[in-house]
PDB file of N, CA and C in Angstrom:
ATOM      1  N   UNK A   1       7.750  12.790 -11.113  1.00  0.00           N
ATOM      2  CA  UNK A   1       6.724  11.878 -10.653  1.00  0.00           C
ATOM      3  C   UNK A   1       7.279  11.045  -9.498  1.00  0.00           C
ATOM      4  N   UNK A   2       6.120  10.381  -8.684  1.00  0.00           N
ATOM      5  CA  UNK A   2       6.495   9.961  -7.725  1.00  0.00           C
ATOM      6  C   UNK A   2       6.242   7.987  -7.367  1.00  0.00           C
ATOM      7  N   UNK A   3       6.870   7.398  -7.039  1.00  0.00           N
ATOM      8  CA  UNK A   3       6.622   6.034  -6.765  1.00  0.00           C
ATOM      9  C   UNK A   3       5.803   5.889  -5.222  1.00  0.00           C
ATOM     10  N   UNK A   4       4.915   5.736  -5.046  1.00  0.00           N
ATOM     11  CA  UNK A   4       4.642   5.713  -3.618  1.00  0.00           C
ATOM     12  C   UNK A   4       3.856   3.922  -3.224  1.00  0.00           C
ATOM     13  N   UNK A   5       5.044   3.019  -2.678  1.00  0.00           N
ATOM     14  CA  UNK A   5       4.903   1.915  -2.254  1.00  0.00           C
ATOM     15  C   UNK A   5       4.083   2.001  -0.884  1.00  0.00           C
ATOM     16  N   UNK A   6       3.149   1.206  -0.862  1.00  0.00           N
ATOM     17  CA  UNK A   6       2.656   0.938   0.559  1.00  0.00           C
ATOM     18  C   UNK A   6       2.611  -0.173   1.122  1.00  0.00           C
ATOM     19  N   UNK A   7       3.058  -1.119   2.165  1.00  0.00           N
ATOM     20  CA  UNK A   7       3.182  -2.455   2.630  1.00  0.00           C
ATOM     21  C   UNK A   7       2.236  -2.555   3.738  1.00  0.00           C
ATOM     22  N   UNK A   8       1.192  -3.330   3.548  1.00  0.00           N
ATOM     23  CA  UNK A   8       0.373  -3.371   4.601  1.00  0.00           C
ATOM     24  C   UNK A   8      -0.178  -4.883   5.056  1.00  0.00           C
ATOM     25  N   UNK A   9      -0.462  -5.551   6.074  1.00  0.00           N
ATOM     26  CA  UNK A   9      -0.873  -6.948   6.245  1.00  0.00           C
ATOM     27  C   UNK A   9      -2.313  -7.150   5.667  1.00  0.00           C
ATOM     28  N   UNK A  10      -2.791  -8.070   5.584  1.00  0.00           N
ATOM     29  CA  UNK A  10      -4.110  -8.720   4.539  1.00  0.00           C
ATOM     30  C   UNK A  10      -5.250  -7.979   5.565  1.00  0.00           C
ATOM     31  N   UNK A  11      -4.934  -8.761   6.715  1.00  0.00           N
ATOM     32  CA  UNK A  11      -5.582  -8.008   7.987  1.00  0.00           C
ATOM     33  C   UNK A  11      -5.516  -7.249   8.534  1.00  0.00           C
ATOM     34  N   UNK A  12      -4.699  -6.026   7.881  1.00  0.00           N
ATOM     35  CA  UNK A  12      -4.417  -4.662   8.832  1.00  0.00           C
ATOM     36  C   UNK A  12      -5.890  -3.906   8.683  1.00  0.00           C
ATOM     37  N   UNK A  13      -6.846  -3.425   9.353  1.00  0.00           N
ATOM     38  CA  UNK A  13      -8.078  -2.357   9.207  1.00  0.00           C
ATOM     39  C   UNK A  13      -7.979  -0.787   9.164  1.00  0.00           C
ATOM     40  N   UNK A  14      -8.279  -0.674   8.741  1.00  0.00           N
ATOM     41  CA  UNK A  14      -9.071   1.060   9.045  1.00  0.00           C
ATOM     42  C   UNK A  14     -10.034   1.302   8.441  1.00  0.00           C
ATOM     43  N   UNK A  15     -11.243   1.953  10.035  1.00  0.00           N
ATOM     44  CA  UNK A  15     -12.096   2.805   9.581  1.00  0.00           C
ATOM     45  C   UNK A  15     -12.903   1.869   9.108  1.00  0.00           C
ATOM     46  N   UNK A  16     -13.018   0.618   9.373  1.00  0.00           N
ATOM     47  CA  UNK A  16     -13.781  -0.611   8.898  1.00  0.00           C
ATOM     48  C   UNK A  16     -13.678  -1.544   7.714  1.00  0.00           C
ATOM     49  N   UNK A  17     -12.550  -0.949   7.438  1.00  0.00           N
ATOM     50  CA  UNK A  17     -12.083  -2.177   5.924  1.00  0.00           C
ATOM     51  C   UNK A  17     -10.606  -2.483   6.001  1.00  0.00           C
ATOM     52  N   UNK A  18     -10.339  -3.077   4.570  1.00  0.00           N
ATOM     53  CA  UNK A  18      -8.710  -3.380   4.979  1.00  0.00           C
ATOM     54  C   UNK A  18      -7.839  -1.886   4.378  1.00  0.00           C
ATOM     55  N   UNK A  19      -6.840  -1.912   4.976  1.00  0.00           N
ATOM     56  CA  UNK A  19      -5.996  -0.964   4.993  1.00  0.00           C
ATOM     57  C   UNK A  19      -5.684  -0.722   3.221  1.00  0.00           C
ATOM     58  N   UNK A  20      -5.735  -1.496   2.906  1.00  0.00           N
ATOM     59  CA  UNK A  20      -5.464  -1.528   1.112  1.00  0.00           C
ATOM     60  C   UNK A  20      -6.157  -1.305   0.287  1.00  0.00           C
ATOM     61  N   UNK A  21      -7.378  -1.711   0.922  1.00  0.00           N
ATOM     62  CA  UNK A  21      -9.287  -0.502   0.187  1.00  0.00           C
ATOM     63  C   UNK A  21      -9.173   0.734   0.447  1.00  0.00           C
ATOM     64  N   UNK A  22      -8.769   0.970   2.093  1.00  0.00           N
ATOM     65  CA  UNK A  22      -9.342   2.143   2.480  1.00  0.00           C
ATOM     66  C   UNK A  22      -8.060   3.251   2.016  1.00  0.00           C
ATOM     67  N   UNK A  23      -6.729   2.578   1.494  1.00  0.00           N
ATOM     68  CA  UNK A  23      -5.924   3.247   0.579  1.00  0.00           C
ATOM     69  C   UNK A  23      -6.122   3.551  -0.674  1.00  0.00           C
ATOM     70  N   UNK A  24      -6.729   2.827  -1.233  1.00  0.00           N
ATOM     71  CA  UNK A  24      -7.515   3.174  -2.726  1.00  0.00           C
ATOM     72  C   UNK A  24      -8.446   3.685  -3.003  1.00  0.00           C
ATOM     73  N   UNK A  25      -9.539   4.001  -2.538  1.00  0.00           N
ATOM     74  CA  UNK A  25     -10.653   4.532  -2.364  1.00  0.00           C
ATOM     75  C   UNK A  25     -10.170   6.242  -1.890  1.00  0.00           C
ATOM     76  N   UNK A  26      -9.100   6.203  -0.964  1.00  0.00           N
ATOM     77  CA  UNK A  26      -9.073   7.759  -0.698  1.00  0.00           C
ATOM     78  C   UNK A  26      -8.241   8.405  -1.383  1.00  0.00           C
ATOM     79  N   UNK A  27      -7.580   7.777  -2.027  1.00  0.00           N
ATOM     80  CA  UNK A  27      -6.284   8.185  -3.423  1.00  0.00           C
ATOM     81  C   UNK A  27      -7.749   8.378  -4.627  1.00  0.00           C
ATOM     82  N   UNK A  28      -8.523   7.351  -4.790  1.00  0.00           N
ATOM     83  CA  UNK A  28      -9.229   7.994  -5.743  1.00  0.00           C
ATOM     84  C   UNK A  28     -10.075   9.227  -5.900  1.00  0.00           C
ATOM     85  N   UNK A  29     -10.937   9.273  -4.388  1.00  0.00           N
ATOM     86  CA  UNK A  29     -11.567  10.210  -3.575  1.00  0.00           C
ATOM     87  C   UNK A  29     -10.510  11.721  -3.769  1.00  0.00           C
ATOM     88  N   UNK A  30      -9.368  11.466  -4.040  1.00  0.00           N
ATOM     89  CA  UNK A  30      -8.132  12.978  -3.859  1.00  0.00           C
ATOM     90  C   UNK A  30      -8.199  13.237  -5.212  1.00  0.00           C
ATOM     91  N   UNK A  31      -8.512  12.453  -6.147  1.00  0.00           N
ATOM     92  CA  UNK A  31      -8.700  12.352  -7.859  1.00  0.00           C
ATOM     93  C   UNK A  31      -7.111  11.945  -8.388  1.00  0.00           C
ATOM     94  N   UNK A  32      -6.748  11.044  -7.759  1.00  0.00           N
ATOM     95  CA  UNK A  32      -5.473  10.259  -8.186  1.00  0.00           C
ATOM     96  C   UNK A  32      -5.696   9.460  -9.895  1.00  0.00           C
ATOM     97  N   UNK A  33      -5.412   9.289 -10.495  1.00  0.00           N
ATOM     98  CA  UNK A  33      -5.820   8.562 -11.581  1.00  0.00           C
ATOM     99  C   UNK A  33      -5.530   6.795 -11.885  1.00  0.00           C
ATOM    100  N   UNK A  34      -4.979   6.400 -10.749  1.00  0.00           N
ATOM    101  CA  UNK A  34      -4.823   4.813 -10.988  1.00  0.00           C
ATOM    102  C   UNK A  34      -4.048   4.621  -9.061  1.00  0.00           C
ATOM    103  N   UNK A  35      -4.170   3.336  -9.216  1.00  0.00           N
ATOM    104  CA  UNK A  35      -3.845   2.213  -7.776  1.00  0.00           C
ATOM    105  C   UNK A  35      -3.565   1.650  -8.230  1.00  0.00           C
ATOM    106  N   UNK A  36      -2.543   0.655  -7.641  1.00  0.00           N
ATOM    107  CA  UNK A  36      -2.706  -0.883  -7.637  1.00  0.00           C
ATOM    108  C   UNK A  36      -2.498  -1.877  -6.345  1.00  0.00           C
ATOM    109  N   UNK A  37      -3.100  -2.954  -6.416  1.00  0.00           N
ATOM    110  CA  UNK A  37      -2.332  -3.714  -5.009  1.00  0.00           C
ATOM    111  C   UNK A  37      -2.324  -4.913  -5.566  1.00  0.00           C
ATOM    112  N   UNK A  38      -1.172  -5.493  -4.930  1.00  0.00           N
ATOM    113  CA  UNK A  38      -0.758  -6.984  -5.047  1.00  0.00           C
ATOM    114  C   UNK A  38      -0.578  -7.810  -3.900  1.00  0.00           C
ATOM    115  N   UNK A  39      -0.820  -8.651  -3.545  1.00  0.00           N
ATOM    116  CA  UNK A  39      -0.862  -9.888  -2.572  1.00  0.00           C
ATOM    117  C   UNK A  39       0.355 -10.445  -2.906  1.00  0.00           C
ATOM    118  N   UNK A  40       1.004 -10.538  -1.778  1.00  0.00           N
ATOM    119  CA  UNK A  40       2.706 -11.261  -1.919  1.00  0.00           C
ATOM    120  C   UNK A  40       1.916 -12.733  -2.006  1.00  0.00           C
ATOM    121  N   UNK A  41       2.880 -13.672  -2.083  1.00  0.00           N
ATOM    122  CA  UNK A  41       2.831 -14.945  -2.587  1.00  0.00           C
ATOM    123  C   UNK A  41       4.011 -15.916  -1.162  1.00  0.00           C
ATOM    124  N   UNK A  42       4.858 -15.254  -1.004  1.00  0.00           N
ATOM    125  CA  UNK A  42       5.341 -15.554  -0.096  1.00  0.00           C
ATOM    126  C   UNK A  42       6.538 -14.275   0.593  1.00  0.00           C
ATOM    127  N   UNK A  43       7.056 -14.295   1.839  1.00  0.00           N
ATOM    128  CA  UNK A  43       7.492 -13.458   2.495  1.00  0.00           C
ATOM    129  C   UNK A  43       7.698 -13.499   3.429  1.00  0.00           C
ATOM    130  N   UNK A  44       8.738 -12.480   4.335  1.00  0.00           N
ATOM    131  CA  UNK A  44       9.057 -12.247   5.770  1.00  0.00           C
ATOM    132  C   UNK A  44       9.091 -11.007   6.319  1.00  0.00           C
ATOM    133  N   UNK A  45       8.702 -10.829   7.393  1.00  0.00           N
ATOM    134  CA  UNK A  45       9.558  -9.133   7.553  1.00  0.00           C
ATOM    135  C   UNK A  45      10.363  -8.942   8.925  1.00  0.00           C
ATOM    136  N   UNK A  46      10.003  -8.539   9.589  1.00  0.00           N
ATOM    137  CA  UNK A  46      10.868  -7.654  10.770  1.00  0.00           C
ATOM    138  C   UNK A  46      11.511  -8.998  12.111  1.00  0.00           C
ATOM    139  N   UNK A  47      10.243 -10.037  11.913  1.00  0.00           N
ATOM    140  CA  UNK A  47      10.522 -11.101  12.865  1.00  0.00           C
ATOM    141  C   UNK A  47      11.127 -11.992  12.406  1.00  0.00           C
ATOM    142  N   UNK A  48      11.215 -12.213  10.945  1.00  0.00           N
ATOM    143  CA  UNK A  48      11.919 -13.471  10.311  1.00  0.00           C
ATOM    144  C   UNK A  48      11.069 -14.383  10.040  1.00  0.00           C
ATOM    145  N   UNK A  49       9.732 -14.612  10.143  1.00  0.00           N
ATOM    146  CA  UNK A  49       9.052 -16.158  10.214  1.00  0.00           C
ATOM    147  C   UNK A  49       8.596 -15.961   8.974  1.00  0.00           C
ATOM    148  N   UNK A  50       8.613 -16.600   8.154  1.00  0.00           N
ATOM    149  CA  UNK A  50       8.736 -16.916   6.569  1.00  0.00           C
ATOM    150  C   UNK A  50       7.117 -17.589   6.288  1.00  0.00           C
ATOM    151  N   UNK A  51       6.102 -16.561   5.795  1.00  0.00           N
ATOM    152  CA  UNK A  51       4.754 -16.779   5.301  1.00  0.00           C
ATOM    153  C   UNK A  51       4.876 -17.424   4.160  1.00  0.00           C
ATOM    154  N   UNK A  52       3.766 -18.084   3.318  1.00  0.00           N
ATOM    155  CA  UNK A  52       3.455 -18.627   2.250  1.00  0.00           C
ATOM    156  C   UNK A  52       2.186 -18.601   1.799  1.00  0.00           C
ATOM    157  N   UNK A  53       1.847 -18.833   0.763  1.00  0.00           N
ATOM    158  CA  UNK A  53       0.799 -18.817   0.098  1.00  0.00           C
ATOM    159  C   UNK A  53       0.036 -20.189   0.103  1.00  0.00           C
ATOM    160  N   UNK A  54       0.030 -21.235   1.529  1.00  0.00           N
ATOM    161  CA  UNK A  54      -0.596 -22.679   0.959  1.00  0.00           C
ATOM    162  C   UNK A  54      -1.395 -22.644   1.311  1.00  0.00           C
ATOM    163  N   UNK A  55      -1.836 -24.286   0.977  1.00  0.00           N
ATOM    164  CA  UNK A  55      -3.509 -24.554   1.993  1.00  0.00           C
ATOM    165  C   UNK A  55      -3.466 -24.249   3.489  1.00  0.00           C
ATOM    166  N   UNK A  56      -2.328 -24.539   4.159  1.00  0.00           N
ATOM    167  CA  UNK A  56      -2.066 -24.491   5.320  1.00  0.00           C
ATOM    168  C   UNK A  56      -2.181 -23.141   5.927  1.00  0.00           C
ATOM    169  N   UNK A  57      -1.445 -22.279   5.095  1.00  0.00           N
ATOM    170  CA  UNK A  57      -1.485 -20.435   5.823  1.00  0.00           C
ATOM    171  C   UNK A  57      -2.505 -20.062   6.708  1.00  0.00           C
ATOM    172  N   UNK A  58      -2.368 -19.756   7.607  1.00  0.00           N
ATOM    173  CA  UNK A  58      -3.218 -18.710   8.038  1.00  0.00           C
ATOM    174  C   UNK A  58      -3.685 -17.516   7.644  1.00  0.00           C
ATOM    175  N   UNK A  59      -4.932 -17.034   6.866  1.00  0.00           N
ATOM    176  CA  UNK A  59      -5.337 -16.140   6.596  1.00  0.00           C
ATOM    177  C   UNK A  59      -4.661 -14.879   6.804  1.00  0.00           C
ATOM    178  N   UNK A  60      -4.402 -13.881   6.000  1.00  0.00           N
ATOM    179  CA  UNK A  60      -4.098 -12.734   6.357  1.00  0.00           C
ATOM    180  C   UNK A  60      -2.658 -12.550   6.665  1.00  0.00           C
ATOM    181  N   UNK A  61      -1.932 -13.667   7.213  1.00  0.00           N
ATOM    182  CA  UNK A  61      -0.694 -13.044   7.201  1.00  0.00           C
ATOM    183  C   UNK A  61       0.473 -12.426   6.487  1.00  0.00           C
ATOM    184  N   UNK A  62       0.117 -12.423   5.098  1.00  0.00           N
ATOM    185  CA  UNK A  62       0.674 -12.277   3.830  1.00  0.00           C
ATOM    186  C   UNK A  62       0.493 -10.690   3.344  1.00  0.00           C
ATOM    187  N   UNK A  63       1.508  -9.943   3.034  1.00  0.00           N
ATOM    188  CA  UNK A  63       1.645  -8.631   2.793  1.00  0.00           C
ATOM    189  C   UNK A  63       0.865  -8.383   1.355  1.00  0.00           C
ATOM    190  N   UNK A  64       0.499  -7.082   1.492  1.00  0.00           N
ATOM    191  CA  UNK A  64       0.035  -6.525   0.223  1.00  0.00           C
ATOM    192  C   UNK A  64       0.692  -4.734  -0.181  1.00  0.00           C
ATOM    193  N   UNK A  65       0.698  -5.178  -1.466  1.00  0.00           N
ATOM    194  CA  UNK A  65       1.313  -3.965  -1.674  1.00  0.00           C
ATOM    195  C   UNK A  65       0.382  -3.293  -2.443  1.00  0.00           C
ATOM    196  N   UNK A  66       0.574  -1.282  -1.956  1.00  0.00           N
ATOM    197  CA  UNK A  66      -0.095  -0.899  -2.983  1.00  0.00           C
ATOM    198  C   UNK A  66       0.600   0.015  -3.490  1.00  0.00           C
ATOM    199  N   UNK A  67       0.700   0.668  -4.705  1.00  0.00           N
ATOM    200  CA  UNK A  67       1.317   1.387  -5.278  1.00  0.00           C
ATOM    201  C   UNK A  67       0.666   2.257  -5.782  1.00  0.00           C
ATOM    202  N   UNK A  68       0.706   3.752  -6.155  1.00  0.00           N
ATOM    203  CA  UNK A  68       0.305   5.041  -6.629  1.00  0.00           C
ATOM    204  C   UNK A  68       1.629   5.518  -7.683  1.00  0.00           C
ATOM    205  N   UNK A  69       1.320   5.771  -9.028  1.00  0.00           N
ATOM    206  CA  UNK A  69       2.327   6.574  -9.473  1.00  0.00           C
ATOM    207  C   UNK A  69       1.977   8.391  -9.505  1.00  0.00           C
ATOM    208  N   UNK A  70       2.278   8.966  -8.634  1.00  0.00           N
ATOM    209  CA  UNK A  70       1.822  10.652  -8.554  1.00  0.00           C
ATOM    210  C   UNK A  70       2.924  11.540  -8.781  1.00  0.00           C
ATOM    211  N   UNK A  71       2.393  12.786  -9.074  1.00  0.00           N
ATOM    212  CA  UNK A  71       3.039  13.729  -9.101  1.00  0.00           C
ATOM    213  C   UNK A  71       3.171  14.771  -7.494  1.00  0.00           C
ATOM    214  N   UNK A  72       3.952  15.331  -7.406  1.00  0.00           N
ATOM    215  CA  UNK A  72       4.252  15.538  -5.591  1.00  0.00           C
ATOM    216  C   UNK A  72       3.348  16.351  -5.236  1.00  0.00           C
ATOM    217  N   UNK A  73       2.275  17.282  -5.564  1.00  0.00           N
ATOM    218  CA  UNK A  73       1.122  17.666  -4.896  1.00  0.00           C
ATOM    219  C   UNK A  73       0.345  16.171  -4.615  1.00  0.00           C
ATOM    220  N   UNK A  74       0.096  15.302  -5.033  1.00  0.00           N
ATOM    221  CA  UNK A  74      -0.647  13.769  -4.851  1.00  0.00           C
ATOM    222  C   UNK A  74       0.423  13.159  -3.715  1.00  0.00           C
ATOM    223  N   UNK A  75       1.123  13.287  -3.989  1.00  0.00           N
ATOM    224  CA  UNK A  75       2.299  12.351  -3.015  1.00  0.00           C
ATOM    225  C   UNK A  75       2.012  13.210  -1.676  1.00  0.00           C
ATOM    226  N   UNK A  76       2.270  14.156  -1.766  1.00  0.00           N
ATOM    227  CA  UNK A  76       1.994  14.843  -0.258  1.00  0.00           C
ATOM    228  C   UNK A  76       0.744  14.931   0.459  1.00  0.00           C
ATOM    229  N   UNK A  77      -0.288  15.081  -0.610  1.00  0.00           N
ATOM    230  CA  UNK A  77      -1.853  14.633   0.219  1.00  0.00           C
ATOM    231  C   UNK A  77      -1.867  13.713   0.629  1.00  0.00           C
ATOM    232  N   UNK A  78      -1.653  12.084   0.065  1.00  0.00           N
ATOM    233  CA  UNK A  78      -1.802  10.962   0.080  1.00  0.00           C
ATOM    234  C   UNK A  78      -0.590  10.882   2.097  1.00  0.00           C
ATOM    235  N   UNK A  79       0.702  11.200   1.859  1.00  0.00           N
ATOM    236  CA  UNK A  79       1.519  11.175   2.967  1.00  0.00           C
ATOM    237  C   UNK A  79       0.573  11.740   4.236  1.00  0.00           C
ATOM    238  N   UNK A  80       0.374  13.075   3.876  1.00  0.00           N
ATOM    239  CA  UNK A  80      -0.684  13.874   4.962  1.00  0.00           C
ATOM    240  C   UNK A  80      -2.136  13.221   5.251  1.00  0.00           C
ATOM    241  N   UNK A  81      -2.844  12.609   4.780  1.00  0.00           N
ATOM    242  CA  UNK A  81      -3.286  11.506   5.006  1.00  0.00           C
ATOM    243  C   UNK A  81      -3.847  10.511   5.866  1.00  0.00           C
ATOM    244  N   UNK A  82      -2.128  10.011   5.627  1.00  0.00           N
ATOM    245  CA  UNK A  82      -1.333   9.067   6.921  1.00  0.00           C
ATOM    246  C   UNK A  82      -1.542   9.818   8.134  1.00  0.00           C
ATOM    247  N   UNK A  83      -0.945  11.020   8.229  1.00  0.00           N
ATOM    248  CA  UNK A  83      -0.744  11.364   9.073  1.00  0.00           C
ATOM    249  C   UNK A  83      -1.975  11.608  10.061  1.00  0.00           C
ATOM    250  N   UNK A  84      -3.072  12.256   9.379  1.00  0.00           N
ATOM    251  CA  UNK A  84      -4.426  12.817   9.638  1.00  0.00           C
ATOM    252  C   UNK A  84      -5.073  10.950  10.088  1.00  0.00           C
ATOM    253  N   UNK A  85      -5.169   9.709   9.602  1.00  0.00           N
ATOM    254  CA  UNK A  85      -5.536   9.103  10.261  1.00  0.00           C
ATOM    255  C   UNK A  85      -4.683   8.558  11.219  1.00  0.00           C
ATOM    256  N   UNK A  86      -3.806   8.607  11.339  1.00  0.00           N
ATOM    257  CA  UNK A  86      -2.936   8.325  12.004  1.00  0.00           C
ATOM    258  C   UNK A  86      -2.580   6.803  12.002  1.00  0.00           C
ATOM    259  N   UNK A  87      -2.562   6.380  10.357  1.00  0.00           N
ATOM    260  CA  UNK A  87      -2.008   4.860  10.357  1.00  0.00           C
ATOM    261  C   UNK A  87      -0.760   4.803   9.856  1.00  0.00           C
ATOM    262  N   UNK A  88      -0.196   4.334  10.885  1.00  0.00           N
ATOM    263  CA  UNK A  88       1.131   3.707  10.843  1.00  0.00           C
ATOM    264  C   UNK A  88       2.086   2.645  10.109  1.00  0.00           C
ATOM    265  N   UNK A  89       1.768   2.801   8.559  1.00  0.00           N
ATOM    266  CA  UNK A  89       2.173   2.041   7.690  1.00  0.00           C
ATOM    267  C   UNK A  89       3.390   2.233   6.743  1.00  0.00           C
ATOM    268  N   UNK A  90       4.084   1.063   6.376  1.00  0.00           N
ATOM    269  CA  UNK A  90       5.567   1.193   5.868  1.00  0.00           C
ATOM    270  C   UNK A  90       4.835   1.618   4.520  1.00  0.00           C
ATOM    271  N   UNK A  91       6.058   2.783   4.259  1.00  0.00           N
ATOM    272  CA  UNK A  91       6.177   3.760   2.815  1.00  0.00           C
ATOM    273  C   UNK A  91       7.242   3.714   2.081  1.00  0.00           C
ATOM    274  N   UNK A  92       7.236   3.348   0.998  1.00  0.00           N
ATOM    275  CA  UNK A  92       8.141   3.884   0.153  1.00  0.00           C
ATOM    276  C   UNK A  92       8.240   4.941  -0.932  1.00  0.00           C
ATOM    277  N   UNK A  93       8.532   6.289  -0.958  1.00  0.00           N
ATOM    278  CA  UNK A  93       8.418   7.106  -2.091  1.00  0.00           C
ATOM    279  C   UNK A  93       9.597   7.026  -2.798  1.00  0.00           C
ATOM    280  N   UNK A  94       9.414   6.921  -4.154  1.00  0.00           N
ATOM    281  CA  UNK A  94      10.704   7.289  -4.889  1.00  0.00           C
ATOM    282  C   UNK A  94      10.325   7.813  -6.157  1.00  0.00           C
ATOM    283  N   UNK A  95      11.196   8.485  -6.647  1.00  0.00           N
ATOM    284  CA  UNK A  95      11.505   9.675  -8.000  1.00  0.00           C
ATOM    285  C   UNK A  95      11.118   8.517  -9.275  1.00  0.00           C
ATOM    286  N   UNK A  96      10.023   8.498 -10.236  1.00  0.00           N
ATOM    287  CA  UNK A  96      10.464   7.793 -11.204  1.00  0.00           C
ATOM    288  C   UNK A  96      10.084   8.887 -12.384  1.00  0.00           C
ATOM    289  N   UNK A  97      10.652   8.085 -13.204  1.00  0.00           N
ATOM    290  CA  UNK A  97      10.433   9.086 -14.713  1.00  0.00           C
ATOM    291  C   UNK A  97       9.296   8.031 -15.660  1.00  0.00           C
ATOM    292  N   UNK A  98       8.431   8.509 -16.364  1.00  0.00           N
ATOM    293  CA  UNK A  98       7.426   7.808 -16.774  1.00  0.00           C
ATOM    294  C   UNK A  98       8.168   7.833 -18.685  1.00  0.00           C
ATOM    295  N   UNK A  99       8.124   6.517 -19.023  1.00  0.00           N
ATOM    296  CA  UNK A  99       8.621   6.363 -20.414  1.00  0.00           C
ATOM    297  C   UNK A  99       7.605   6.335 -21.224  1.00  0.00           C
ATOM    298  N   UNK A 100       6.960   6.923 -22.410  1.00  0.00           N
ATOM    299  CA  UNK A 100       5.673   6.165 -22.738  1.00  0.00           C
ATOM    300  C   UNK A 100       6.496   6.238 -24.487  1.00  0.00           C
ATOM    301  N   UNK A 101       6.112   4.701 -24.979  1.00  0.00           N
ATOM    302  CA  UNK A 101       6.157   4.526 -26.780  1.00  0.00           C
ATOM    303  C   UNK A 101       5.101   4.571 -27.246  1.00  0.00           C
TER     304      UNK A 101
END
């Protein structure tokens, strides 16, 4: 099975929505069986300037993550995808093993 992280801004678009709908909706659309996304709380990335979650923030600048747990026929549609719209978003795949009690 596969971990597939996606990091995208509040305000990143495609195709007329945010990048983190229009990631969930087409993972479900592929018949993926679960999503998730989370809204960071606070954070930085590539420039250093350190976001937060206050009254003060500016909308949108705050990362969201979404996550897929798939098996690698899903992982590779979902990658190909990317590619086919051609959005340019940070990925993380990794190997996990699923525990269930």
């Amino acid at each position: 099975m596969n971990l597939l992280c996606f990091y995208v801004s509040e305000k990143q678009r495609h195709a007329g929505q945010p990048v983190y709908e229009f990631l969930l909706e087409q993972a479900s659309a592929q018949g993926v069986r679960g999503g998730s996304a989370f809204r960071a709380i606070a954070g930085f990335g590539a420039h250093g300037k350190l976001h937060e979650d206050t009254f003060f923030e500016l909308a949108g600048e705050l990362a969201i993550k979404v996550e897929f747990i798939v098996d690698d026929l899903d992982a590779e549609k979902l990658l190909q995808l990317l590619q086919a719209e051609q959005l340019k978003i940070f990925c993380i795949r990794q190997r996990v093993e699923l525990v269930a009690n």
